[in-house]
Protein backbone atom coordinates (compact mmCIF):
# COMPACT_ATOMS: atom_id res chain seq x y z
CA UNK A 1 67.12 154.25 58.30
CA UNK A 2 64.15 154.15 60.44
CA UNK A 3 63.92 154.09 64.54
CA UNK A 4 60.97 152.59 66.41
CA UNK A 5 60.32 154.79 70.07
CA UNK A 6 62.19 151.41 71.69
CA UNK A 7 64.51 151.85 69.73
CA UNK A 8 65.33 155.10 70.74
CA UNK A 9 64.92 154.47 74.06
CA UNK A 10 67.19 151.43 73.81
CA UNK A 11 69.74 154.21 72.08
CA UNK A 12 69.34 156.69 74.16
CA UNK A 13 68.67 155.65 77.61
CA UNK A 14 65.43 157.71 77.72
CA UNK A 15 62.17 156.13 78.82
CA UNK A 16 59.43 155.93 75.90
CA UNK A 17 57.13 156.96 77.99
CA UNK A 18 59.44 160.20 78.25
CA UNK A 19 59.80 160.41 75.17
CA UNK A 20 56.12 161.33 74.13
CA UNK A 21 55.68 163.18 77.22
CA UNK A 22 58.68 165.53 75.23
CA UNK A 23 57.19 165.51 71.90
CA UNK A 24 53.45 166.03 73.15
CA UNK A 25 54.56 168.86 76.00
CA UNK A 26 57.48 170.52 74.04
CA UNK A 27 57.68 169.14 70.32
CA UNK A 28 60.65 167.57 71.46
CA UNK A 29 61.14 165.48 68.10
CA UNK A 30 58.24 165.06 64.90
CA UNK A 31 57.79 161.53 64.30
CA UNK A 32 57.07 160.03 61.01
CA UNK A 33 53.94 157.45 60.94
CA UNK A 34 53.56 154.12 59.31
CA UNK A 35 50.56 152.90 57.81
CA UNK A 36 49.79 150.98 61.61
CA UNK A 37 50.30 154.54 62.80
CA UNK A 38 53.19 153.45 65.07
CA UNK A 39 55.66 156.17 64.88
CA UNK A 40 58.65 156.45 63.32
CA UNK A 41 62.26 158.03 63.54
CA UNK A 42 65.24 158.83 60.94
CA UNK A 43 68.90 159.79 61.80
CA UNK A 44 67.66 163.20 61.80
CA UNK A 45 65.29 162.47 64.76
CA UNK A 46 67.44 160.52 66.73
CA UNK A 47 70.96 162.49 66.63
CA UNK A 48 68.38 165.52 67.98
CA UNK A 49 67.24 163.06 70.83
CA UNK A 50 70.76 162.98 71.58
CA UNK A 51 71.43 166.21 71.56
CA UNK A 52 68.83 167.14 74.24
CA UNK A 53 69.91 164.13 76.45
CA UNK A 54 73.20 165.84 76.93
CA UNK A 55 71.77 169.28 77.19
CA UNK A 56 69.39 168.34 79.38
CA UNK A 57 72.07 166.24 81.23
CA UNK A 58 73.71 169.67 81.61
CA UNK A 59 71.43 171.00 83.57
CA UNK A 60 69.12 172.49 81.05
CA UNK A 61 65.50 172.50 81.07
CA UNK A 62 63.87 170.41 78.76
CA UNK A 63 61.57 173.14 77.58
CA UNK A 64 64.21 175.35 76.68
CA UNK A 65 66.39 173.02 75.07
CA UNK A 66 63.47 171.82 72.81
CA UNK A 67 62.78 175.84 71.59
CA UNK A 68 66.58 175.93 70.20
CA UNK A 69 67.17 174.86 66.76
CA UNK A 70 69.65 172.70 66.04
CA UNK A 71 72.08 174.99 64.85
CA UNK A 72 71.85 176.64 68.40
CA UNK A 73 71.90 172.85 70.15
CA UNK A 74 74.86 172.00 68.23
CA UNK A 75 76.28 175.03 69.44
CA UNK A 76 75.75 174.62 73.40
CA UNK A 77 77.26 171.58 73.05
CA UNK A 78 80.50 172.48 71.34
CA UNK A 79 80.86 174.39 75.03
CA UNK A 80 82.53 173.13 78.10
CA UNK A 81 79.75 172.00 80.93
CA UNK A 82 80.52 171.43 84.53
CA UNK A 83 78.62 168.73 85.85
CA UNK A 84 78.42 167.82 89.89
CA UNK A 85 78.52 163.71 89.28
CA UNK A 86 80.34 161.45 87.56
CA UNK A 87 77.74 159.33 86.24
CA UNK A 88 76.61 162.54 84.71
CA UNK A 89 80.01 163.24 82.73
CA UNK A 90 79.55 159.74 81.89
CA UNK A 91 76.40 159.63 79.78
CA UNK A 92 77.27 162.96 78.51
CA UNK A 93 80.67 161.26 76.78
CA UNK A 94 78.15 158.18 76.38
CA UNK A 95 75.66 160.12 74.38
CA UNK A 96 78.01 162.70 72.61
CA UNK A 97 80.26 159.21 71.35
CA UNK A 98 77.22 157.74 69.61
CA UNK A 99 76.36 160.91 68.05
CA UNK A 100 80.00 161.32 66.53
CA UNK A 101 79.96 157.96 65.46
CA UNK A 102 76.54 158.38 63.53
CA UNK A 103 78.36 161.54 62.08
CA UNK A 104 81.39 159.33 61.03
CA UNK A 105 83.18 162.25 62.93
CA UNK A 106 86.23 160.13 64.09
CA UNK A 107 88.20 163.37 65.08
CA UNK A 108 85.66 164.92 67.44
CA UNK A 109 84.85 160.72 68.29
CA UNK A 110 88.89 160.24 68.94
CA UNK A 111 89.39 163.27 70.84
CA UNK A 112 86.13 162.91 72.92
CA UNK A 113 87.13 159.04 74.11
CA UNK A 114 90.92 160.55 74.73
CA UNK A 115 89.44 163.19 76.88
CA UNK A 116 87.02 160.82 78.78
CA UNK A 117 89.94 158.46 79.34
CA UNK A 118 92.24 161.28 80.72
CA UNK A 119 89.22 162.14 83.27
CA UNK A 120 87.45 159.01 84.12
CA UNK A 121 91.04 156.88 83.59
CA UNK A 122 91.25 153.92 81.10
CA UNK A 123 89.11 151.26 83.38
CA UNK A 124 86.45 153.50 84.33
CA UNK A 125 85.79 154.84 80.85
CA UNK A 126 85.66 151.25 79.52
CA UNK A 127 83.03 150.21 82.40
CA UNK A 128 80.73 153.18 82.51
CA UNK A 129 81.33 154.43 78.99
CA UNK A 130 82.81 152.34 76.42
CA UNK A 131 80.49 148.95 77.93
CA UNK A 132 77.45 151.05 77.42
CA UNK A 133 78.27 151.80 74.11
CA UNK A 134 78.52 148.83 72.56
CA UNK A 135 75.50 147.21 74.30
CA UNK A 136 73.15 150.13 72.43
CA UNK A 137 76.02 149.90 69.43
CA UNK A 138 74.86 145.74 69.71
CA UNK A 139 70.77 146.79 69.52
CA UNK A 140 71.48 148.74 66.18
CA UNK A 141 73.62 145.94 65.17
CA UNK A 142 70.95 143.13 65.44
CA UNK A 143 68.31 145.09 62.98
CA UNK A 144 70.36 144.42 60.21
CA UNK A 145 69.34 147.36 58.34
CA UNK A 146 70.42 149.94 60.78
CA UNK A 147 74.36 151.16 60.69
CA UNK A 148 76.30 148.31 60.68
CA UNK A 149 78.77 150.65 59.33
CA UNK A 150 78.38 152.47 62.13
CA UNK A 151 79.29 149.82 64.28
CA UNK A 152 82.57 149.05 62.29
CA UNK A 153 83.65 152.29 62.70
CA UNK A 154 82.87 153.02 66.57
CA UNK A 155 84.33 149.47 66.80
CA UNK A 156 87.57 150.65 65.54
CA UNK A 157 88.47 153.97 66.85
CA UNK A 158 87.36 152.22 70.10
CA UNK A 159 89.92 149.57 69.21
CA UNK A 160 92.72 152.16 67.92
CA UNK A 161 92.49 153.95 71.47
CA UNK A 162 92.88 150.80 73.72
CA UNK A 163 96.00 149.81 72.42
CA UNK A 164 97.18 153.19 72.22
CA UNK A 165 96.64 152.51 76.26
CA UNK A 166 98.41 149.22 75.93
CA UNK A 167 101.41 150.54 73.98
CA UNK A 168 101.93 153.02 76.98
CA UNK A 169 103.25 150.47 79.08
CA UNK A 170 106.78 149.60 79.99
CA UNK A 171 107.38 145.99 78.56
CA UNK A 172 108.76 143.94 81.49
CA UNK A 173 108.67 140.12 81.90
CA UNK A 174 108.94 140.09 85.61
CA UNK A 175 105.88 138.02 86.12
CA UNK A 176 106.63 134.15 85.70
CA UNK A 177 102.76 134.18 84.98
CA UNK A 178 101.56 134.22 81.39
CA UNK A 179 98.31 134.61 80.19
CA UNK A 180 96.85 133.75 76.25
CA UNK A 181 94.30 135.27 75.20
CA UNK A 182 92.00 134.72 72.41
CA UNK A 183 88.66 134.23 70.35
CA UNK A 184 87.64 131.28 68.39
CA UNK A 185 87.81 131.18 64.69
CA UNK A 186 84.40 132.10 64.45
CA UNK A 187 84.52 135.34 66.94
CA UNK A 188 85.36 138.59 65.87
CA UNK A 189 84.42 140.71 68.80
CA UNK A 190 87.32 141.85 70.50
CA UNK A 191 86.87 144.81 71.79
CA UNK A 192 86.21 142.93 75.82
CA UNK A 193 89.22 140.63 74.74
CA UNK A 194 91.53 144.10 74.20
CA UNK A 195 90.48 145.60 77.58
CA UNK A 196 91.44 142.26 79.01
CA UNK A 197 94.50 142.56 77.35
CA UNK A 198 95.51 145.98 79.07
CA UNK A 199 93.89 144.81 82.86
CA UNK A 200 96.54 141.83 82.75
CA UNK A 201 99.18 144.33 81.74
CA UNK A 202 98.16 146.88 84.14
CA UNK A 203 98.19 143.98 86.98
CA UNK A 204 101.70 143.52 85.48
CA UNK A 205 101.06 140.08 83.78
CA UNK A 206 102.70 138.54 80.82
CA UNK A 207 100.22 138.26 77.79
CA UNK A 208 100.29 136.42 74.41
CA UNK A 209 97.22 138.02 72.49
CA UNK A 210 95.93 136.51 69.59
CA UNK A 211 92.92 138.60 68.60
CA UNK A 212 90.11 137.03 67.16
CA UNK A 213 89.15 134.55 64.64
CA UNK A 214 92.21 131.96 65.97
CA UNK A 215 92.20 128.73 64.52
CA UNK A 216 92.41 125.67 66.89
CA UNK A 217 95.77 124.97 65.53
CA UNK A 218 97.43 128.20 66.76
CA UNK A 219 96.26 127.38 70.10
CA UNK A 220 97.89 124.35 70.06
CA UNK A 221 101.02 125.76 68.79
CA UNK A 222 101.67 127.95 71.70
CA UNK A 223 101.27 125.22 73.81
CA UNK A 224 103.41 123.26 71.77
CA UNK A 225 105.97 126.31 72.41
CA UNK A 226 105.69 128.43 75.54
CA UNK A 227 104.52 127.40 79.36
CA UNK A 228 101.02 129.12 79.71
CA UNK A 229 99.57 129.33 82.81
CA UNK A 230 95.73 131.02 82.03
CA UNK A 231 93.81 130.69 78.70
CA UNK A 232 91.02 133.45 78.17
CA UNK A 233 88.57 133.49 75.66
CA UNK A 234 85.13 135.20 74.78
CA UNK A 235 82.27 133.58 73.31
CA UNK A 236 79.65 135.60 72.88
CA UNK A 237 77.48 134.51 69.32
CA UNK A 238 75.09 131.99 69.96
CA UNK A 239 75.91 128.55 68.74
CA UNK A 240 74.42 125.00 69.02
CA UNK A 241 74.72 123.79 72.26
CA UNK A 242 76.59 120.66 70.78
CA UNK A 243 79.32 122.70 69.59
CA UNK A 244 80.04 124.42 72.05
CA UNK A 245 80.85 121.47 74.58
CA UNK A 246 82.80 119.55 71.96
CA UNK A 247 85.52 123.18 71.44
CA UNK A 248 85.53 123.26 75.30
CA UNK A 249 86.31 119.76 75.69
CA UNK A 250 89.20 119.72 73.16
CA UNK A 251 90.23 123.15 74.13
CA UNK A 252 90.68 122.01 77.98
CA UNK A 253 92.46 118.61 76.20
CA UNK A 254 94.84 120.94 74.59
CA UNK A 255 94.82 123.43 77.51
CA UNK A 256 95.51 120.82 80.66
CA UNK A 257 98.32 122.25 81.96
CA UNK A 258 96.69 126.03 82.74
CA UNK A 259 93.27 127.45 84.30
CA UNK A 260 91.27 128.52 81.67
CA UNK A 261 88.79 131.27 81.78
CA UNK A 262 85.52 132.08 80.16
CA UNK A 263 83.21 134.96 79.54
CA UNK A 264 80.93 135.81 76.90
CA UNK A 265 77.21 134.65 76.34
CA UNK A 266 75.88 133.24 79.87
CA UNK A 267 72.76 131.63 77.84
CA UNK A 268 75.66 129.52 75.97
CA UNK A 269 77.86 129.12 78.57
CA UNK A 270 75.14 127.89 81.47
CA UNK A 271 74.03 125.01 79.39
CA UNK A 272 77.37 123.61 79.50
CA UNK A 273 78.38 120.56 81.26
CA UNK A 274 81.17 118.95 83.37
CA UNK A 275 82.96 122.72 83.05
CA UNK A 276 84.02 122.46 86.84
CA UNK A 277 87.65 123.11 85.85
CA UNK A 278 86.94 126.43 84.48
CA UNK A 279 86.56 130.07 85.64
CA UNK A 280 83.34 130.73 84.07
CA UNK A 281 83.76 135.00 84.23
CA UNK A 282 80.09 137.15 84.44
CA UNK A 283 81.23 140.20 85.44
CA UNK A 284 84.39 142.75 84.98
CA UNK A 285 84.37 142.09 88.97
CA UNK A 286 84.95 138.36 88.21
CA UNK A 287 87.83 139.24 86.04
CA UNK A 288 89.33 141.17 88.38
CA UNK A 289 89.01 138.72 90.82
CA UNK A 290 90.78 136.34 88.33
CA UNK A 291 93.65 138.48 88.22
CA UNK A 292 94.49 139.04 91.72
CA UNK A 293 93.00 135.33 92.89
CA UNK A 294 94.27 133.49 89.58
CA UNK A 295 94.75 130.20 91.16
């Protein structure tokens, strides 16, 4: 697999500018070159990119870091650092995660995301490391030759952990207020939808989750059953325009009796039309909003 320098930059958070500075000052990294002479990088070259991102996020010079070999980098890092910021510990987990992913590591990955979440606590972890992740996760995804492998297996030990947080809490249906959450039949990532799932549960909320991919017919079933007072759903692919206001217009058919809300792809979402009724969600400070404001 091949890297252009945006796409490490996109990966790594570094500058391209910076980049070269690091490879022309300290040999930072030794690009291959297509026959356009645009450089490019392997899995090699970018899990060493990486590497000095966290070293250097450490507190280590660059010019030192880029002397060690990697034996000796891979080293460093298997030590404890103190760092002085939290937004520092958070790349560091940030950068580290991608790396153990790339190495299909899922112990080191497992244990690393169990120690952020014990520090940084389940929310912040998701906002400041887990989001992060699957926004650069979501650049490698879209060259379809890069990792999508990768992707399925971040994706899932990501997955694995957050209910492990949801599974910690005490069931209790105190709340007369029940939320259902889902994605449509042609959605399959949940990994936003889960994290709702355990911010309703924290707030002490009654869910009904039914993952991804639900057919129209299940939502109509619950209906059909159970009093629900919020729908959420995620739409992030992109779709025809078309489409999308004919599911929302049956869905809020179907749906009349509760407040639905909806996040995902703003580009889809904007271009919708008579969508007063609904809580149209941009940001995890929406959301939360939603919670404690729901009507």
């Amino acid at each position: 697999m091949t890297y252009t320098i945006s796409d490490l930059e996109q990966l790594s958070g570094i500058h391209s500018h910076t980049i070269r500075i690091w490879e022309q000052r300290y040999n930072a990294l030794q690009p291959m070159r297509s026959q356009g002479n645009t450089r490019l990088y392997d899995d090699i070259q970018l899990k060493r990119l990486l590497n000095i991102v966290s070293l250097n996020q450490a507190g280590l010079k660059i010019s030192k870091i880029c002397n060690l070999s990697n034996l000796e980098v891979e080293e460093l890092l298997s030590k404890q650092y103190s760092y002085q910021s939290n937004d520092e510990l958070a790349e560091f987990y940030l950068t580290r995660l991608i790396k153990y992913g790339l190495d299909f590591n899922d112990t080191a990955f497992s244990n690393l995301i169990g120690d952020c979440m014990e520090i940084l606590g389940v929310s912040n972890t998701y906002r400041r490391v887990i989001y992060p992740l699957l926004v650069r996760l979501g650049l490698m995804w879209r060259k379809d030759e890069i990792c999508p492998a990768h992707e399925h297996f971040i994706s899932n030990l990501i997955r694995q952990k957050l209910f492990t947080a949801i599974n910690s809490f005490k069931l209790e249906n105190k709340n007369p207020e029940t939320w259902l959450l889902f994605l449509p039949e042609d959605e399959d990532h949940d990994i936003g939808l889960i994290f709702a799932n355990y911010m309703l549960r924290l707030h002490h909320k009654n869910v009904i989750y039914l993952g991804s991919k639900v057919p129209f017919e299940s939502i109509h079933a619950v209906f059909s059953t159970l009093k629900v007072d919020h729908v959420l759903l995620f739409m992030v692919r992109s779709r025809l325009e078309e489409a999308v206001q004919k599911y929302i217009e049956k869905l809020s058919e179907v749906c009349k009796s509760a407040k639905i809300h909806l996040a995902g792809n703003s580009s889809v979402i904007e271009k919708l039309k008579e969508i007063d009724h609904i809580d149209c969600i941009k940001t995890l400070e929406d959301f939360e909003k939603s919670i404690q404001n729901p009507h």
